[in-house]
PDB file of N, CA and C in Angstrom:
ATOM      1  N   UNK A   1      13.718   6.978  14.116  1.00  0.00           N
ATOM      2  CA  UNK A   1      12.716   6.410  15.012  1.00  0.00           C
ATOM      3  C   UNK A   1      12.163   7.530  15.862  1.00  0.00           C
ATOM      4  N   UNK A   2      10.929   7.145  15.594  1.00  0.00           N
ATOM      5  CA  UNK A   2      10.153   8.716  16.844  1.00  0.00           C
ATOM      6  C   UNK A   2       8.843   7.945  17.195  1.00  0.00           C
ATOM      7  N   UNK A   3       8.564   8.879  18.496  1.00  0.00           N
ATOM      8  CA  UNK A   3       7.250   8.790  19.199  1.00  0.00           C
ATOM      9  C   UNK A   3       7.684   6.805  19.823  1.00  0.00           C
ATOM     10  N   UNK A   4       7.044   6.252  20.251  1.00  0.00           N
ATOM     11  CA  UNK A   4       6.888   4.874  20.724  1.00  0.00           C
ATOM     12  C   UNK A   4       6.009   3.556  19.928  1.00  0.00           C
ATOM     13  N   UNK A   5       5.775   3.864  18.914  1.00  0.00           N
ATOM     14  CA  UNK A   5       5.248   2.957  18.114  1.00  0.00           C
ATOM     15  C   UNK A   5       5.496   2.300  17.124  1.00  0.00           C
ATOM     16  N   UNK A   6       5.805   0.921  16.730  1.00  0.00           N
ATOM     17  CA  UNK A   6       6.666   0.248  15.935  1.00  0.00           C
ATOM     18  C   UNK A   6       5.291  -0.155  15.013  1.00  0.00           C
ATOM     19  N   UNK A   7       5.914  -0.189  13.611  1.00  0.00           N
ATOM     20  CA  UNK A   7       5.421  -1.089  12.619  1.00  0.00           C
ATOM     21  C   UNK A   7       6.308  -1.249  11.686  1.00  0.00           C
ATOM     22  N   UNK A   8       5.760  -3.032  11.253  1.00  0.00           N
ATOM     23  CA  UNK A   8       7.151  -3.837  10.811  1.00  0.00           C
ATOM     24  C   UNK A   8       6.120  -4.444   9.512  1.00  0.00           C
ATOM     25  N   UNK A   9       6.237  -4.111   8.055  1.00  0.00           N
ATOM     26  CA  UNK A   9       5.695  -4.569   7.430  1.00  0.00           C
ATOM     27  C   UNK A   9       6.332  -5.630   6.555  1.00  0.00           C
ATOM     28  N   UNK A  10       5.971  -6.898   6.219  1.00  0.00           N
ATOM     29  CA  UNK A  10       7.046  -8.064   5.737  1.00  0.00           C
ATOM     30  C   UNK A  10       6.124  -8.058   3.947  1.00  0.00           C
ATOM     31  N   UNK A  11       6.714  -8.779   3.013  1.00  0.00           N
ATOM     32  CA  UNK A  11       6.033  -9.292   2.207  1.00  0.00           C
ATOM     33  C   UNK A  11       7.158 -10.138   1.071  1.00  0.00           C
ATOM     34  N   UNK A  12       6.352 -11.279   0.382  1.00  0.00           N
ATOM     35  CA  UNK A  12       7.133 -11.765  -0.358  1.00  0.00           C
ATOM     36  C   UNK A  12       7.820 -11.096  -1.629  1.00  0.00           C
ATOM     37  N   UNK A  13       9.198 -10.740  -1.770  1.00  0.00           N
ATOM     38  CA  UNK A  13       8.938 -10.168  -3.306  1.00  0.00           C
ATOM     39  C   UNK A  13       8.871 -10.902  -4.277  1.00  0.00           C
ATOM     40  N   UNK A  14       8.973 -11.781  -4.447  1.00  0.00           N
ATOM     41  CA  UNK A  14       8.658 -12.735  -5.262  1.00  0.00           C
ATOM     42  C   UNK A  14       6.711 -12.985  -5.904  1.00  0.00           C
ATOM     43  N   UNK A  15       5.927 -12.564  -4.653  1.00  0.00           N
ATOM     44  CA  UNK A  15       4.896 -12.608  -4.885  1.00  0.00           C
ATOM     45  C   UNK A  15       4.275 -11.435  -5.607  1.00  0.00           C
ATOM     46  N   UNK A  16       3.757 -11.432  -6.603  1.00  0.00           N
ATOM     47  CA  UNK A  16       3.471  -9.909  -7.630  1.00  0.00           C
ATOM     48  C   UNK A  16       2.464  -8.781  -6.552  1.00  0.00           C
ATOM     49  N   UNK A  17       1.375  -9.942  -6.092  1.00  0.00           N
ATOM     50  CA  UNK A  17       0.393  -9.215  -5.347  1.00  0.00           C
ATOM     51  C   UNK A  17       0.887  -9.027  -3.632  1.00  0.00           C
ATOM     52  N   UNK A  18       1.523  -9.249  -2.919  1.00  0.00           N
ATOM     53  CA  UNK A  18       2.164  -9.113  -1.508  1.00  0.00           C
ATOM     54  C   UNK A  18       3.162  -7.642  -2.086  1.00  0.00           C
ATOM     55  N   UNK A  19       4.100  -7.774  -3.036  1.00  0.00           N
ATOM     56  CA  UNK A  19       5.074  -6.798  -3.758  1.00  0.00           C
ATOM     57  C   UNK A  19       3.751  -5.319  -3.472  1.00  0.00           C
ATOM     58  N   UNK A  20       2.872  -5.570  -4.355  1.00  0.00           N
ATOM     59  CA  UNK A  20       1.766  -4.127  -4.564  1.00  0.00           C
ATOM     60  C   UNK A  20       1.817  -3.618  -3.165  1.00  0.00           C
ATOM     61  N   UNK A  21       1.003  -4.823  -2.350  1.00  0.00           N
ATOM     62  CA  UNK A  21       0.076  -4.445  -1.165  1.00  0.00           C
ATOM     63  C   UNK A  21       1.694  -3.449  -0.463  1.00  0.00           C
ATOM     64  N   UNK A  22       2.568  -4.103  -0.103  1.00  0.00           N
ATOM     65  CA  UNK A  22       3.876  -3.359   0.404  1.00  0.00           C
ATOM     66  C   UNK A  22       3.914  -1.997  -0.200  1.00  0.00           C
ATOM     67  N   UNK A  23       4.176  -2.037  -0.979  1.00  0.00           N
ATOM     68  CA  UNK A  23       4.532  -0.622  -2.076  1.00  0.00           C
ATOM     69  C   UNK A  23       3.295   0.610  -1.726  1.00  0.00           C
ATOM     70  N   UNK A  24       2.167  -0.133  -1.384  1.00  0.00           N
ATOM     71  CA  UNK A  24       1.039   0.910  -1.132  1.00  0.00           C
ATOM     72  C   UNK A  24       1.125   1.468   0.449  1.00  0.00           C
ATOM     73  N   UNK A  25       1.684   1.179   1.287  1.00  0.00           N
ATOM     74  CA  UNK A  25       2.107   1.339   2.601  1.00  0.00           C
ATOM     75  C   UNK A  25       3.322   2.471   2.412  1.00  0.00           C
ATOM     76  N   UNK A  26       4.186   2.488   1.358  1.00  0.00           N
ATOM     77  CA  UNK A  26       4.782   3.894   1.599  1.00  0.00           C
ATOM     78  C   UNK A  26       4.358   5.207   1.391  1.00  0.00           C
ATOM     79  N   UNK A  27       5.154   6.165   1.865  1.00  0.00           N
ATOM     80  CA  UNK A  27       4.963   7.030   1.365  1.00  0.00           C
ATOM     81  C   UNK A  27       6.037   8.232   1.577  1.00  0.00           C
ATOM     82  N   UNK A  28       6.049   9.627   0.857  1.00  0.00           N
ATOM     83  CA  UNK A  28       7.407  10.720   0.701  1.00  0.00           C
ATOM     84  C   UNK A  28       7.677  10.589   2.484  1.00  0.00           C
ATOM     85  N   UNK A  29       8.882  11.354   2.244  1.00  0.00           N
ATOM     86  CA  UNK A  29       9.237  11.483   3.651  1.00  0.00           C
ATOM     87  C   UNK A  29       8.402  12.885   4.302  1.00  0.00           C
ATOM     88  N   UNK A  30       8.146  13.346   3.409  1.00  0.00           N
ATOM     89  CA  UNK A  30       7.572  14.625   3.870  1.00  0.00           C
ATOM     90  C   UNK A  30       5.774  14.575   4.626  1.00  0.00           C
ATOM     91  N   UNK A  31       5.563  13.478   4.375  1.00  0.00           N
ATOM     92  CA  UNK A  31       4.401  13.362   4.811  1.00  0.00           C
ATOM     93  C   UNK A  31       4.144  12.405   6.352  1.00  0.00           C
ATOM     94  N   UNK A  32       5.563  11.953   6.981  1.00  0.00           N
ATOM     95  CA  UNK A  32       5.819  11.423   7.867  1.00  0.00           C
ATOM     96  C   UNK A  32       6.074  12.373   9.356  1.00  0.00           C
ATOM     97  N   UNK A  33       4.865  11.728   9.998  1.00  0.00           N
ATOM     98  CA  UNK A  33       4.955  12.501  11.227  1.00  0.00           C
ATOM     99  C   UNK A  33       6.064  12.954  11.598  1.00  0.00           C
ATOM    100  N   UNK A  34       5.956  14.306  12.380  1.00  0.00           N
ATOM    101  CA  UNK A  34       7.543  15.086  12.744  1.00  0.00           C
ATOM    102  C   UNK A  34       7.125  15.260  14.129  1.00  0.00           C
ATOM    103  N   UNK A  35       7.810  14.797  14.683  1.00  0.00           N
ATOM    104  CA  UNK A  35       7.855  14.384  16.707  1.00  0.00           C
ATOM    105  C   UNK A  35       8.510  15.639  17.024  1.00  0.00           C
ATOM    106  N   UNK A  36       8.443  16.284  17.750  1.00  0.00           N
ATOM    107  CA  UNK A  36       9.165  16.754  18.835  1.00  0.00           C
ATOM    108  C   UNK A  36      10.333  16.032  19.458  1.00  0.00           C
ATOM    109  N   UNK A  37      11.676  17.424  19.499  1.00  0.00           N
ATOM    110  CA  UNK A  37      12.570  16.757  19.891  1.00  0.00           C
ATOM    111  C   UNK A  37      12.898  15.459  21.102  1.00  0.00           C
ATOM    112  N   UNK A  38      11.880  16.072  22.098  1.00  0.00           N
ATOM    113  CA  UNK A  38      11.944  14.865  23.256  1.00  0.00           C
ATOM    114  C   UNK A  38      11.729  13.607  23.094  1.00  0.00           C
ATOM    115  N   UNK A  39      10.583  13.520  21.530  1.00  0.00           N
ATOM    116  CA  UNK A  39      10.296  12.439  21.311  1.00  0.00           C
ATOM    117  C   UNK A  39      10.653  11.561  20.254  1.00  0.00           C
ATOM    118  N   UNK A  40      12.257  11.810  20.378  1.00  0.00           N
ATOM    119  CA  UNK A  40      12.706  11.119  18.563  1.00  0.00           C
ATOM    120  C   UNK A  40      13.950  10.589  19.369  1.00  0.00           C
ATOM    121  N   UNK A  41      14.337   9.486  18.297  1.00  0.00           N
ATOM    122  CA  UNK A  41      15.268   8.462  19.332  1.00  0.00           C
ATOM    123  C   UNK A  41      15.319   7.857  20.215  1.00  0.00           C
ATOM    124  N   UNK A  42      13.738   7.570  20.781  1.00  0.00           N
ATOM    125  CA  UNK A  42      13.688   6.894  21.989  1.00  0.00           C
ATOM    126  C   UNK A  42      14.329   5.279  21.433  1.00  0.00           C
ATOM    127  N   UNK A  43      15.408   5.197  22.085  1.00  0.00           N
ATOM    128  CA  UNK A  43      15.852   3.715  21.654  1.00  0.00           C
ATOM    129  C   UNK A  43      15.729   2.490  21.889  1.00  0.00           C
ATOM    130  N   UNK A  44      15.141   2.513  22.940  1.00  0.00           N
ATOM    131  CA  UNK A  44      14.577   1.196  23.547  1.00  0.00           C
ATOM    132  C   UNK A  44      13.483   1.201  22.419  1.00  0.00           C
ATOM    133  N   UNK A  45      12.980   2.054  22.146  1.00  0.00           N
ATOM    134  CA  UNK A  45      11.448   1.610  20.675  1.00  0.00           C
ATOM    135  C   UNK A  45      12.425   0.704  19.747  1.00  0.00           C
ATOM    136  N   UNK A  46      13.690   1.629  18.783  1.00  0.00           N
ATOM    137  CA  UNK A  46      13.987   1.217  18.034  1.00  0.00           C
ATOM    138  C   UNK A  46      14.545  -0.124  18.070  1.00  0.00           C
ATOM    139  N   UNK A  47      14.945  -0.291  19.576  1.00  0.00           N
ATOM    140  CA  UNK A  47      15.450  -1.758  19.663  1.00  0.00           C
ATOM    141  C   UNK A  47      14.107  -3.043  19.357  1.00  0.00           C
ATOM    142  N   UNK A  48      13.009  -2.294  20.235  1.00  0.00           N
ATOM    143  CA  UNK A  48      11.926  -3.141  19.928  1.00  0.00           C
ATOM    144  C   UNK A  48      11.821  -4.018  18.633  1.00  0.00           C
ATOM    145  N   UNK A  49      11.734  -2.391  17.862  1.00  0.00           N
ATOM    146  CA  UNK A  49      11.102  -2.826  16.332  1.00  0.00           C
ATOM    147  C   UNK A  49      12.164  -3.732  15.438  1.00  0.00           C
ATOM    148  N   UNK A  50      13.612  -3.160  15.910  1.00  0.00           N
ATOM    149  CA  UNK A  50      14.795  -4.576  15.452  1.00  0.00           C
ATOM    150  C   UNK A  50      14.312  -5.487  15.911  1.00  0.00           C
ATOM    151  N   UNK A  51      13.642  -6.073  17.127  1.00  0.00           N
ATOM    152  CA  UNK A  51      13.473  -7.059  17.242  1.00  0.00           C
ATOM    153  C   UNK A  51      12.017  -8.169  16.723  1.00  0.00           C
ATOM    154  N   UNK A  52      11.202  -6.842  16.364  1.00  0.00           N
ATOM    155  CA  UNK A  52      10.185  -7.607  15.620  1.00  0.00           C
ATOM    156  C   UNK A  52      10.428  -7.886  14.256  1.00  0.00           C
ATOM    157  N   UNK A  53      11.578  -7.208  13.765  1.00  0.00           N
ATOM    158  CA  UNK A  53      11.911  -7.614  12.462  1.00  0.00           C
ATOM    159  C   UNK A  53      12.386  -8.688  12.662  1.00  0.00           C
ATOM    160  N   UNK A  54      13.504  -8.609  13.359  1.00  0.00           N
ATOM    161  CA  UNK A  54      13.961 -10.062  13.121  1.00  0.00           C
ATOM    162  C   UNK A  54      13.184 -11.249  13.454  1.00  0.00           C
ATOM    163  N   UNK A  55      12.075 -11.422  14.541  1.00  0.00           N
ATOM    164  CA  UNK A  55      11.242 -12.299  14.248  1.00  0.00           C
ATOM    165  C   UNK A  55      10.471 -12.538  13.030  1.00  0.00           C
ATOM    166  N   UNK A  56      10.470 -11.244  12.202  1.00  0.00           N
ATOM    167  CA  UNK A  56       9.597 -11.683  11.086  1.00  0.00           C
ATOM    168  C   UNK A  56      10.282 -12.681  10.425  1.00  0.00           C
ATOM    169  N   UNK A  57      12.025 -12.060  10.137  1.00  0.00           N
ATOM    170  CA  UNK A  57      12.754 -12.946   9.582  1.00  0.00           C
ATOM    171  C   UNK A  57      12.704 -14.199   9.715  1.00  0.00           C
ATOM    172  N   UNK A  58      13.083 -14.493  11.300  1.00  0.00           N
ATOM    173  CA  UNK A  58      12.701 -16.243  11.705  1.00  0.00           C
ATOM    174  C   UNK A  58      11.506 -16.835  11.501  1.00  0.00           C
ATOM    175  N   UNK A  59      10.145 -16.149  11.486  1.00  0.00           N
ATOM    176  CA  UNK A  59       9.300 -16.741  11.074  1.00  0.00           C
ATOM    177  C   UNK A  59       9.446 -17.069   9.911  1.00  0.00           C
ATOM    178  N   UNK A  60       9.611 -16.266   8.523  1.00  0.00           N
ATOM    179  CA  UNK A  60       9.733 -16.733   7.104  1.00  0.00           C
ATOM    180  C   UNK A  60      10.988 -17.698   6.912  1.00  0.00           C
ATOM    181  N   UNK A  61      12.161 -17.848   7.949  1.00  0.00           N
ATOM    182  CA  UNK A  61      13.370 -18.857   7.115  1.00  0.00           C
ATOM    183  C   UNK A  61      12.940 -20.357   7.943  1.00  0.00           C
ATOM    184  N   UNK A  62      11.914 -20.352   9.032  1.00  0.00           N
ATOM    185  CA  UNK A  62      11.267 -21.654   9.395  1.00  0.00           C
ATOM    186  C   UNK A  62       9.911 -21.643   8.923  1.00  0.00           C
ATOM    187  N   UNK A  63       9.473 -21.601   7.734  1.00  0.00           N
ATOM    188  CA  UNK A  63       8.292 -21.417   7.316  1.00  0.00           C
ATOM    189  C   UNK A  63       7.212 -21.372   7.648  1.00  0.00           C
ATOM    190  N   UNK A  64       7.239 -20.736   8.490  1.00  0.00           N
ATOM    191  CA  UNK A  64       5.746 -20.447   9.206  1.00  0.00           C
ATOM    192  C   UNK A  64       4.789 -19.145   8.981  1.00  0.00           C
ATOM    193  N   UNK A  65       5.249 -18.708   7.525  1.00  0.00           N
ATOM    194  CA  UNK A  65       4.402 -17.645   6.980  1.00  0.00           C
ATOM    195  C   UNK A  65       5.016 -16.199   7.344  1.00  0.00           C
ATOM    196  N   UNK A  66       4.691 -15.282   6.485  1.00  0.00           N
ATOM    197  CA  UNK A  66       4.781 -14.101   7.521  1.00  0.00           C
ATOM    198  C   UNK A  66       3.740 -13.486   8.129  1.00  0.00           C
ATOM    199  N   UNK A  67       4.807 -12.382   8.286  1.00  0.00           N
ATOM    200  CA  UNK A  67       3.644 -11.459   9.768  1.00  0.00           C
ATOM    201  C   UNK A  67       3.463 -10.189   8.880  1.00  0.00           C
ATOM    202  N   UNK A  68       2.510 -10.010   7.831  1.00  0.00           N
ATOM    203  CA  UNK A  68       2.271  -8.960   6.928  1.00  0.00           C
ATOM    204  C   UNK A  68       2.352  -8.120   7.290  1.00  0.00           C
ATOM    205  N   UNK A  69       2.239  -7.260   8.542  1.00  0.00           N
ATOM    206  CA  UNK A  69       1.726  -5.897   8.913  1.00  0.00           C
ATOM    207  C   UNK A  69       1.614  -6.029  10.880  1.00  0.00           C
ATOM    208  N   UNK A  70       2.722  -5.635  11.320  1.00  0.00           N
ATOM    209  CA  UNK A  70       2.665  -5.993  12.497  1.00  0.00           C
ATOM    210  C   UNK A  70       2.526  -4.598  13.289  1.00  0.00           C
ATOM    211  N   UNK A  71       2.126  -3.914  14.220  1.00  0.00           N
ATOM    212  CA  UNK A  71       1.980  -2.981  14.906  1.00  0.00           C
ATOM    213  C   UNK A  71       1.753  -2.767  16.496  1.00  0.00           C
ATOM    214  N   UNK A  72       2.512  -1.797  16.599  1.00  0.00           N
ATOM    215  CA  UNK A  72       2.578  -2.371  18.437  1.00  0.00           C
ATOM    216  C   UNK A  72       2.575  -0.971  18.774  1.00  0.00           C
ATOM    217  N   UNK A  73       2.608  -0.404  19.631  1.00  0.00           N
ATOM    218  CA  UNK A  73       2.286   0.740  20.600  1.00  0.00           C
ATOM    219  C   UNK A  73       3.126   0.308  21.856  1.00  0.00           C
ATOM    220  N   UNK A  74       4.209   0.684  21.679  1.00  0.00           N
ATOM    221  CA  UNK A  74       5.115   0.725  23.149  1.00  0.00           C
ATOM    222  C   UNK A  74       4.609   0.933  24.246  1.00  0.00           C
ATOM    223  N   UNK A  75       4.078   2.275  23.914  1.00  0.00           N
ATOM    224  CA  UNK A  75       3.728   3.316  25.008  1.00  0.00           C
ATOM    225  C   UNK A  75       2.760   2.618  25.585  1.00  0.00           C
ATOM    226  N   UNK A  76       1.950   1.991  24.874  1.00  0.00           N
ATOM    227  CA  UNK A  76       0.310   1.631  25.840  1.00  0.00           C
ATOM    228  C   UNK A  76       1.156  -0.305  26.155  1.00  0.00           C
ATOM    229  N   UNK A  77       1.959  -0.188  25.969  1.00  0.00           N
ATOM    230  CA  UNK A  77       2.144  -2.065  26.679  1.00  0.00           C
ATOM    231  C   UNK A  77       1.934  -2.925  25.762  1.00  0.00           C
ATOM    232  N   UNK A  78       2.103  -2.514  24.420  1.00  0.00           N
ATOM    233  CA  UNK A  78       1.013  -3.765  22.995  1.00  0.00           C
ATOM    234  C   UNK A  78      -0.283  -4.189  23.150  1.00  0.00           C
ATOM    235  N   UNK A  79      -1.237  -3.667  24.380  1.00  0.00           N
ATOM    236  CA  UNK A  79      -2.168  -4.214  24.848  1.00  0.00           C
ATOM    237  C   UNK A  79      -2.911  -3.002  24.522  1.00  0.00           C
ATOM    238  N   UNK A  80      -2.574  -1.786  24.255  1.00  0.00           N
ATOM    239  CA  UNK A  80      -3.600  -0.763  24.309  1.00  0.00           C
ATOM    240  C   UNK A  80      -4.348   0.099  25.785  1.00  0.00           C
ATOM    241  N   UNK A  81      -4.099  -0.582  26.737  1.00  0.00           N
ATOM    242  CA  UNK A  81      -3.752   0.114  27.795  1.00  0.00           C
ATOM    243  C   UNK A  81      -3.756   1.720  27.928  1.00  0.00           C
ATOM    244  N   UNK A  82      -4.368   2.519  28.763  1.00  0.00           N
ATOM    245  CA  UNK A  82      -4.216   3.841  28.610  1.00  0.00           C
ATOM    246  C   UNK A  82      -3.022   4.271  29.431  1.00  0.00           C
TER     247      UNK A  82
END
């Protein structure tokens, strides 16, 4: 976990086309931003983003769809805020 910004991407695997769209969202590790030490492990982020996962979870086991592509910005408040 680095820098302050969570994204939590969900999809069905079961679904052929949700399966793609997921799969196109990765990528090598080498091409993944590299933070500065001050800014890696901030843990209160990582707790965040556990916790938007697991809402994704509860949303899909009470069927209320998922949350395809969720993204938040710690740092600015989820609001975007400067």
């Amino acid at each position: 976990m680095g820098a302050e910004v969570a994204r939590i991407i969900s999809c069905d695997t079961t679904d052929d086309n949700q399966r793609a769209d997921y799969e196109s969202t990765l990528f090598p590790d080498g091409e993944a931003l590299q933070e500065p030490c001050t800014m890696r492990s901030t843990f209160y982020c990582a707790s965040v983003a556990a916790g938007l996962a697991v809402a994704a979870v509860t949303r899909h086991l009470r069927g209320l769809g998922l949350a395809r592509d969720t993204l938040c910005n710690i740092l600015a408040g989820f609001a975007g805020r400067p």
